[in-house]
N, C-alpha and C. Protein backbone atom coordinates (compact mmCIF):
# COMPACT_ATOMS: atom_id res chain seq x y z
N UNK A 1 0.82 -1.18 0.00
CA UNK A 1 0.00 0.00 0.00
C UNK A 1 0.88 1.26 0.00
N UNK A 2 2.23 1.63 0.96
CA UNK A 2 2.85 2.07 0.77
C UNK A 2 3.58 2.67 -0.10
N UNK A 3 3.76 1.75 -1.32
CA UNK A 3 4.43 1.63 -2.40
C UNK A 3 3.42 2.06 -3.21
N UNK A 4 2.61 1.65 -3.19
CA UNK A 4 1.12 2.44 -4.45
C UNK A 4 1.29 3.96 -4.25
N UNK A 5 1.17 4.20 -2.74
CA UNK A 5 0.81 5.57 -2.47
C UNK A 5 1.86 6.25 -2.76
N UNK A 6 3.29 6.31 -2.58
CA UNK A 6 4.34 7.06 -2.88
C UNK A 6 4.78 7.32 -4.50
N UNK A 7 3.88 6.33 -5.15
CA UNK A 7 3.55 6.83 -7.12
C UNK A 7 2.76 7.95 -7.45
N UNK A 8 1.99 8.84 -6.21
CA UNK A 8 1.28 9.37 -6.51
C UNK A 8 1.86 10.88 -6.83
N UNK A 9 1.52 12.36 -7.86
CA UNK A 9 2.66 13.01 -8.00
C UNK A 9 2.15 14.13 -6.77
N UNK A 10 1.11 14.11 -6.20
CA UNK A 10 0.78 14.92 -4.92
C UNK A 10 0.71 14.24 -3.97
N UNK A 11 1.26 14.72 -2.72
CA UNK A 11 1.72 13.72 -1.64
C UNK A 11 0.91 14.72 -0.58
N UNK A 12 0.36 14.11 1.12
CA UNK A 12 -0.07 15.14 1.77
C UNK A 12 0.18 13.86 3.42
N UNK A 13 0.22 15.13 3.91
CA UNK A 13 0.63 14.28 5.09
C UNK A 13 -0.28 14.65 6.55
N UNK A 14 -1.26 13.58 6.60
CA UNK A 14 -2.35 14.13 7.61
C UNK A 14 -1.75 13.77 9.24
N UNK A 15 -1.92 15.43 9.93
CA UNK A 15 -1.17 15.10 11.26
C UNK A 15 -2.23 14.33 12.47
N UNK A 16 -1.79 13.83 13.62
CA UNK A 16 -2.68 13.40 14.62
C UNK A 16 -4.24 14.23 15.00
N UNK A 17 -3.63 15.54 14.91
CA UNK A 17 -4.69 16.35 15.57
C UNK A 17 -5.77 16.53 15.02
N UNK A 18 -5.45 16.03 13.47
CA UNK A 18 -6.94 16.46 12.50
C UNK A 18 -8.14 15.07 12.86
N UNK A 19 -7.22 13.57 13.45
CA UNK A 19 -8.37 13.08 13.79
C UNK A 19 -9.03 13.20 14.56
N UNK A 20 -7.98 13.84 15.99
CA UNK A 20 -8.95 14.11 17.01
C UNK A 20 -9.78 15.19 17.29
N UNK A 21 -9.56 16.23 15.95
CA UNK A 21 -10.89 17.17 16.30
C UNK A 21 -12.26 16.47 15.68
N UNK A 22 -11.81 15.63 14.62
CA UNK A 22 -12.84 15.20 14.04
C UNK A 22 -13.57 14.46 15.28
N UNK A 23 -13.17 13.27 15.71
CA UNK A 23 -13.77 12.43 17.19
C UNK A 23 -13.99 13.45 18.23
N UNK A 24 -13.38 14.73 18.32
CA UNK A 24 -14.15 14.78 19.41
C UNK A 24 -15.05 15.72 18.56
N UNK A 25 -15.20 16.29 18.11
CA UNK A 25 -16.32 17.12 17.64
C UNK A 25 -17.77 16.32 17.42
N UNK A 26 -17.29 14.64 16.33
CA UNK A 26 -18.55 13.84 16.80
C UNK A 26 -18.73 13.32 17.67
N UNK A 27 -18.15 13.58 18.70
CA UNK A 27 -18.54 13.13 20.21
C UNK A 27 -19.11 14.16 20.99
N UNK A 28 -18.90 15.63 20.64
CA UNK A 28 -20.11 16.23 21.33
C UNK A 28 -21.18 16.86 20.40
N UNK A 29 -20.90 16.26 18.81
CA UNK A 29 -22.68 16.48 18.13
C UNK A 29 -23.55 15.25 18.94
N UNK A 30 -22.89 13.66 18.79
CA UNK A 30 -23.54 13.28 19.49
C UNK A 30 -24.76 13.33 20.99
N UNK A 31 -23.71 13.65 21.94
CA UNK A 31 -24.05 13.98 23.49
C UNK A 31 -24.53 15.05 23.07
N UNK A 32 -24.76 16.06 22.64
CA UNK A 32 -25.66 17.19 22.29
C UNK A 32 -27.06 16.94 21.92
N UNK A 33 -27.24 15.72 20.54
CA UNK A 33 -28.41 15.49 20.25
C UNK A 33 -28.80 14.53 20.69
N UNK A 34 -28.51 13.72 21.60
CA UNK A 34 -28.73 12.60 22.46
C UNK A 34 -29.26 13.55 23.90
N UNK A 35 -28.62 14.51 24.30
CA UNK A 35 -29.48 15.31 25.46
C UNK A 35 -30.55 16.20 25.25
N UNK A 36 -30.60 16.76 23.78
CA UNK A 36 -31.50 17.48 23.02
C UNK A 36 -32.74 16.30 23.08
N UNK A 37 -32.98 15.63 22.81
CA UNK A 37 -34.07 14.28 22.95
C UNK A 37 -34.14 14.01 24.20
N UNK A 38 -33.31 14.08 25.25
CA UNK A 38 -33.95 13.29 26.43
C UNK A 38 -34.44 14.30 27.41
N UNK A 39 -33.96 15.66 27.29
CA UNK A 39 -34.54 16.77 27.91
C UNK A 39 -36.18 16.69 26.84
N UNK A 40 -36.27 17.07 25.93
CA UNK A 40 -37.27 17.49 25.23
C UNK A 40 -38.72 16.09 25.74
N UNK A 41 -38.32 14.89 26.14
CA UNK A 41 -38.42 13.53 26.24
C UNK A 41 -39.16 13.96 27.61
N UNK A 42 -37.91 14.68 29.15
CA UNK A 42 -38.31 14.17 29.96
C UNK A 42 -39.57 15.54 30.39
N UNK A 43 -39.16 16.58 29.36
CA UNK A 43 -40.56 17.87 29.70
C UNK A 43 -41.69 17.36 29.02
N UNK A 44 -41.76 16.52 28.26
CA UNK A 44 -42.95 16.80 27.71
C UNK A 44 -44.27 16.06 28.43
N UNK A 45 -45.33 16.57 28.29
CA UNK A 45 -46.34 16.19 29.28
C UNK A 45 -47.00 14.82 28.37
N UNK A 46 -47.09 13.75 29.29
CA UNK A 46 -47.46 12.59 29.20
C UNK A 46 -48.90 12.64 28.82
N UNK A 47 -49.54 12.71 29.56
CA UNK A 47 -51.30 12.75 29.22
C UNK A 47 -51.53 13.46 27.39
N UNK A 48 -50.76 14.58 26.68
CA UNK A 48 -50.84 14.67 25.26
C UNK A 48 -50.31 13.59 24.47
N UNK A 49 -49.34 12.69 24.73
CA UNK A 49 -49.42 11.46 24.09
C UNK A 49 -50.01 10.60 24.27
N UNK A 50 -50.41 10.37 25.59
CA UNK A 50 -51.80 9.08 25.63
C UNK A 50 -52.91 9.79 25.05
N UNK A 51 -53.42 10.76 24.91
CA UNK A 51 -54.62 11.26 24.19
C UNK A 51 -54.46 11.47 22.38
N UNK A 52 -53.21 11.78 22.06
CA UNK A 52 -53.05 11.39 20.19
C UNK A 52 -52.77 10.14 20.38
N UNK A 53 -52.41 8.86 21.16
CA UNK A 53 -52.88 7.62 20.41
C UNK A 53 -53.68 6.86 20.89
């Protein structure tokens, strides 16, 4: 694989840090819209969903 990639005539060299903004950034879209649902989840009044179904 090595050898494939060094034929190529543009070369780029990705450092550590670019993966970890990526992980953590989807680690707090996650926990963001995972608490966005369970707040919205734990206000909402019960008796309007037993009455729409």
């Amino acid at each position: 694989m090595n050898t494939w990639l060094k034929k190529f005539a543009y070369q780029t060299d990705i450092q550590w840090w670019v993966f970890a903004i990526a992980a953590i950034l989807s680690v707090t879209i996650a926990f963001a819209t995972i608490s966005f649902q369970s707040i919205k989840a734990a206000l909402m009044n019960p008796i309007q969903s037993l009455k729409t179904e």
